[in-house]
N, C-alpha and C. Protein backbone atom coordinates (compact mmCIF):
# COMPACT_ATOMS: atom_id res chain seq x y z
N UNK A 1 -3.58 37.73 -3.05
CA UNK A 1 -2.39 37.68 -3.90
C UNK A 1 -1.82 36.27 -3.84
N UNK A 2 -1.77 35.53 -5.43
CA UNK A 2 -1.05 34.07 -5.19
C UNK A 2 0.61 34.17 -5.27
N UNK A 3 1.12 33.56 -4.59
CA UNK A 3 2.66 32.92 -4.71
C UNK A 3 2.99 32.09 -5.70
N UNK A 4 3.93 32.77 -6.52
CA UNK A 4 4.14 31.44 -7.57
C UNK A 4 5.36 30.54 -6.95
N UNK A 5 5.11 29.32 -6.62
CA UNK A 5 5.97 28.60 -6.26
C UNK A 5 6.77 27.18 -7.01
N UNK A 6 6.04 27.86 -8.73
CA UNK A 6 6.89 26.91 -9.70
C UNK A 6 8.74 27.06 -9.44
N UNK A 7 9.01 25.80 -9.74
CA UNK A 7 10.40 25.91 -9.35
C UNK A 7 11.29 25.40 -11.00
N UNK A 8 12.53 25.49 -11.02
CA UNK A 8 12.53 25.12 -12.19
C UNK A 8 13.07 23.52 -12.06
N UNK A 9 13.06 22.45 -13.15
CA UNK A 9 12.74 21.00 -12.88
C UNK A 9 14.41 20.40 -12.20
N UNK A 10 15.07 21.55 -13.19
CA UNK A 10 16.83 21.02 -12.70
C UNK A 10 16.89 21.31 -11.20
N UNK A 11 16.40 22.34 -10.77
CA UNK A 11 16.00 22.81 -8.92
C UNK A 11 15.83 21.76 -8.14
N UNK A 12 14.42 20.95 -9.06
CA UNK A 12 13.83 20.01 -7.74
C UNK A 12 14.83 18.63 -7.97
N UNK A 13 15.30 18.91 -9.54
CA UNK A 13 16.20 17.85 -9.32
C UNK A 13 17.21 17.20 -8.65
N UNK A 14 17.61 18.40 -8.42
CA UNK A 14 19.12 18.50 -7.74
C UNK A 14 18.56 18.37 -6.01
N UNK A 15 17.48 18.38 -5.52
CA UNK A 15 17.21 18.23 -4.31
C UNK A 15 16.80 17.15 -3.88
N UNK A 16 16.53 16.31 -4.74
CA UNK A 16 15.72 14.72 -4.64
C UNK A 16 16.92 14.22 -3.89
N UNK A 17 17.51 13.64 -3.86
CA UNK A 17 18.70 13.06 -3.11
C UNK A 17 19.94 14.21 -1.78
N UNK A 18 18.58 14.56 -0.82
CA UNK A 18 19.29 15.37 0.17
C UNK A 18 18.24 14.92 1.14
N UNK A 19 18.43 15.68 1.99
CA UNK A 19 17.60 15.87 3.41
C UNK A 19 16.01 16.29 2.99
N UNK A 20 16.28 17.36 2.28
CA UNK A 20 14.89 18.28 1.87
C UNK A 20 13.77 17.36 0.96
N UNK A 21 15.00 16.49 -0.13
CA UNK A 21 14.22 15.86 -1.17
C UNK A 21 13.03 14.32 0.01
N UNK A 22 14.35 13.87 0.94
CA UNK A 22 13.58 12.80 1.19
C UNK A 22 12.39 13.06 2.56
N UNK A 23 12.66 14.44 2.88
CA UNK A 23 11.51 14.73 3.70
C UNK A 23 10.24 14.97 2.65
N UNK A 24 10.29 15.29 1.93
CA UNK A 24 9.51 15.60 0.93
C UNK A 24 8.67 14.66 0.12
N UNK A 25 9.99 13.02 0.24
CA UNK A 25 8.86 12.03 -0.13
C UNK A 25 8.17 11.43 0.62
N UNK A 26 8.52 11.11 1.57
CA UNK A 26 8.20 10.92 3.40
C UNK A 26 7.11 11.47 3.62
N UNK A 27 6.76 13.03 3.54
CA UNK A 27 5.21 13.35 4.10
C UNK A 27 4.45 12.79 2.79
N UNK A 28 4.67 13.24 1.62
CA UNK A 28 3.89 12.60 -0.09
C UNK A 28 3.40 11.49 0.57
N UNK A 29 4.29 10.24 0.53
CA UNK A 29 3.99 8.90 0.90
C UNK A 29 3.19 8.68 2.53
N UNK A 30 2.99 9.34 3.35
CA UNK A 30 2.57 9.37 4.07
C UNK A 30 1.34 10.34 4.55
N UNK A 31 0.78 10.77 3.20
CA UNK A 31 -0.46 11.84 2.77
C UNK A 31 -2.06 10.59 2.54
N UNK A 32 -0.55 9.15 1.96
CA UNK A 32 -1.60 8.25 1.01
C UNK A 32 -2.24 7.79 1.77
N UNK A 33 -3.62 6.95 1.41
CA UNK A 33 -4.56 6.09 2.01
C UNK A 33 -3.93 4.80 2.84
N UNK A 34 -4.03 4.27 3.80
CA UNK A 34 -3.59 3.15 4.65
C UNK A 34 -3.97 1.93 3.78
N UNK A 35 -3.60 1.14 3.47
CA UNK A 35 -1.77 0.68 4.83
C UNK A 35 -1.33 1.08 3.96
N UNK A 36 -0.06 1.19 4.78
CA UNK A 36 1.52 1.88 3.92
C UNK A 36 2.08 0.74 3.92
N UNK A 37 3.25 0.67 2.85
CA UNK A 37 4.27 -0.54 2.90
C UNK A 37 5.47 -0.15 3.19
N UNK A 38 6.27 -0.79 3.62
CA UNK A 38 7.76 -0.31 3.81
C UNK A 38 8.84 -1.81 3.40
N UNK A 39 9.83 -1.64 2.96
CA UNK A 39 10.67 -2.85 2.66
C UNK A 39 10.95 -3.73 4.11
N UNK A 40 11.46 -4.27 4.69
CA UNK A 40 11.23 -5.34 6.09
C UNK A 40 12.97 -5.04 5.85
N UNK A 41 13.28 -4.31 7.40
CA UNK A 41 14.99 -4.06 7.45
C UNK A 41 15.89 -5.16 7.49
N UNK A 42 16.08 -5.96 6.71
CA UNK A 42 17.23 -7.17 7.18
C UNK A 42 16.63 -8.60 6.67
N UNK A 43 15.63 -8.35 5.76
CA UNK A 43 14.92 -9.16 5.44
C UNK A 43 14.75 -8.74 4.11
N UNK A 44 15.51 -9.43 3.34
CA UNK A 44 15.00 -8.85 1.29
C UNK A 44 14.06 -9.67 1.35
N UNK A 45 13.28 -9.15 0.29
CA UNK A 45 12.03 -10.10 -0.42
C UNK A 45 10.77 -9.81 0.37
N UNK A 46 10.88 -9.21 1.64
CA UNK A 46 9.97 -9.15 2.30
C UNK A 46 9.38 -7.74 2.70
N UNK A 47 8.12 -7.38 2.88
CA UNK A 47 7.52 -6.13 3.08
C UNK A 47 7.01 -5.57 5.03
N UNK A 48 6.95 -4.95 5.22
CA UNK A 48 5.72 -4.67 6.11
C UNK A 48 4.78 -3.96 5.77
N UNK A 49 3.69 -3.94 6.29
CA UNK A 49 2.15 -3.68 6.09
C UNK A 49 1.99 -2.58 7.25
N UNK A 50 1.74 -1.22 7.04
CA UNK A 50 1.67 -0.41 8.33
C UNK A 50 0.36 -0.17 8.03
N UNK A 51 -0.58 -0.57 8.97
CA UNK A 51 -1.96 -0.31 8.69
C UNK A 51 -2.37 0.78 9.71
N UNK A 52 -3.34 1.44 9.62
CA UNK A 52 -3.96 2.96 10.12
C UNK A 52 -3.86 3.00 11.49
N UNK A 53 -3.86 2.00 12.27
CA UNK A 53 -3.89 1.75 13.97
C UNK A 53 -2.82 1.42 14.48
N UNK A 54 -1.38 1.63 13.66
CA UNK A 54 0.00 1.56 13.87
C UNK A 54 0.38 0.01 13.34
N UNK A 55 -0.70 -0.70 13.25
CA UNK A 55 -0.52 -2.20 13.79
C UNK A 55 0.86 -2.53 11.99
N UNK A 56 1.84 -3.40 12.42
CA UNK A 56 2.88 -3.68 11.50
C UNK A 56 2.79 -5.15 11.46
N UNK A 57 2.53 -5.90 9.95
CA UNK A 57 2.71 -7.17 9.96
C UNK A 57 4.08 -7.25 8.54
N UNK A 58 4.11 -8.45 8.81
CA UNK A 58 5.39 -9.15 7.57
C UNK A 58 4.74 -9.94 6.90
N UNK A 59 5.50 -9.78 5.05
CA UNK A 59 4.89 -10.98 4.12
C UNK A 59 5.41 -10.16 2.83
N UNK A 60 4.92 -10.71 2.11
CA UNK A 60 5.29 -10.33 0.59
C UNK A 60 3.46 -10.45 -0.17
N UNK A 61 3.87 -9.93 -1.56
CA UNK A 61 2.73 -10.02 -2.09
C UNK A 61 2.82 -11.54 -2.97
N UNK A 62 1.63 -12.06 -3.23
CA UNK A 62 1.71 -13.42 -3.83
C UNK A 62 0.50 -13.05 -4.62
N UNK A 63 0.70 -12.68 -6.11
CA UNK A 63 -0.30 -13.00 -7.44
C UNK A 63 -1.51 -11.36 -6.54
N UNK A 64 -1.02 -10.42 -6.22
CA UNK A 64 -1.31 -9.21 -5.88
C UNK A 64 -2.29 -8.98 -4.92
N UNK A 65 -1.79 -9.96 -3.86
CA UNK A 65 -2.48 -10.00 -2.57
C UNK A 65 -1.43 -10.19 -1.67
N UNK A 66 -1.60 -8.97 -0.27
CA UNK A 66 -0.54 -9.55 0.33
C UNK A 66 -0.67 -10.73 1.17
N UNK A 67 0.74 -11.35 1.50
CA UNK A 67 0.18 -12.84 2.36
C UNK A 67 1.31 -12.54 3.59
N UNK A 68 0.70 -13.08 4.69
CA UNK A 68 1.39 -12.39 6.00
C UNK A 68 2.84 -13.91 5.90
N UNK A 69 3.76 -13.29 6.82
CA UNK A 69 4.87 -14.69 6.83
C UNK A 69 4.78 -14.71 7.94
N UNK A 70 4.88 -15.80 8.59
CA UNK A 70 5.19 -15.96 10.05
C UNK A 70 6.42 -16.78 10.62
């Protein structure tokens, strides 16, 4: 027996901006293929690189490659 677990769109709407919505993008984004990016806390303009072995570097992308900053 399947579960229908369509929801209706105003539902999921109204949940995107809570606890539930951003756990929700959190595992999504963290389902994807390595490295992950994350914005760099206290640093605009700049990214981190979370690659599969925890390892975290800094940089931005330059012409769609990232380039590390040091």
């Amino acid at each position: 027996m399947s579960r229908d677990v369509r929801r209706p769109v105003s539902e999921c709407l109204a949940s995107v901006d809570s606890e539930e919505g951003r756990k929700r993008v959190a595992q999504y984004l963290n389902s994807l293929p390595f490295p992950h990016y994350e914005s760099a806390p206290d640093q605009p303009g700049l990214l981190v690189r979370v690659d599969e072995d925890g390892t975290r570097s800094l940089g931005r992308f330059v012409d769609g490659a990232f380039q590390l900053v040091q």
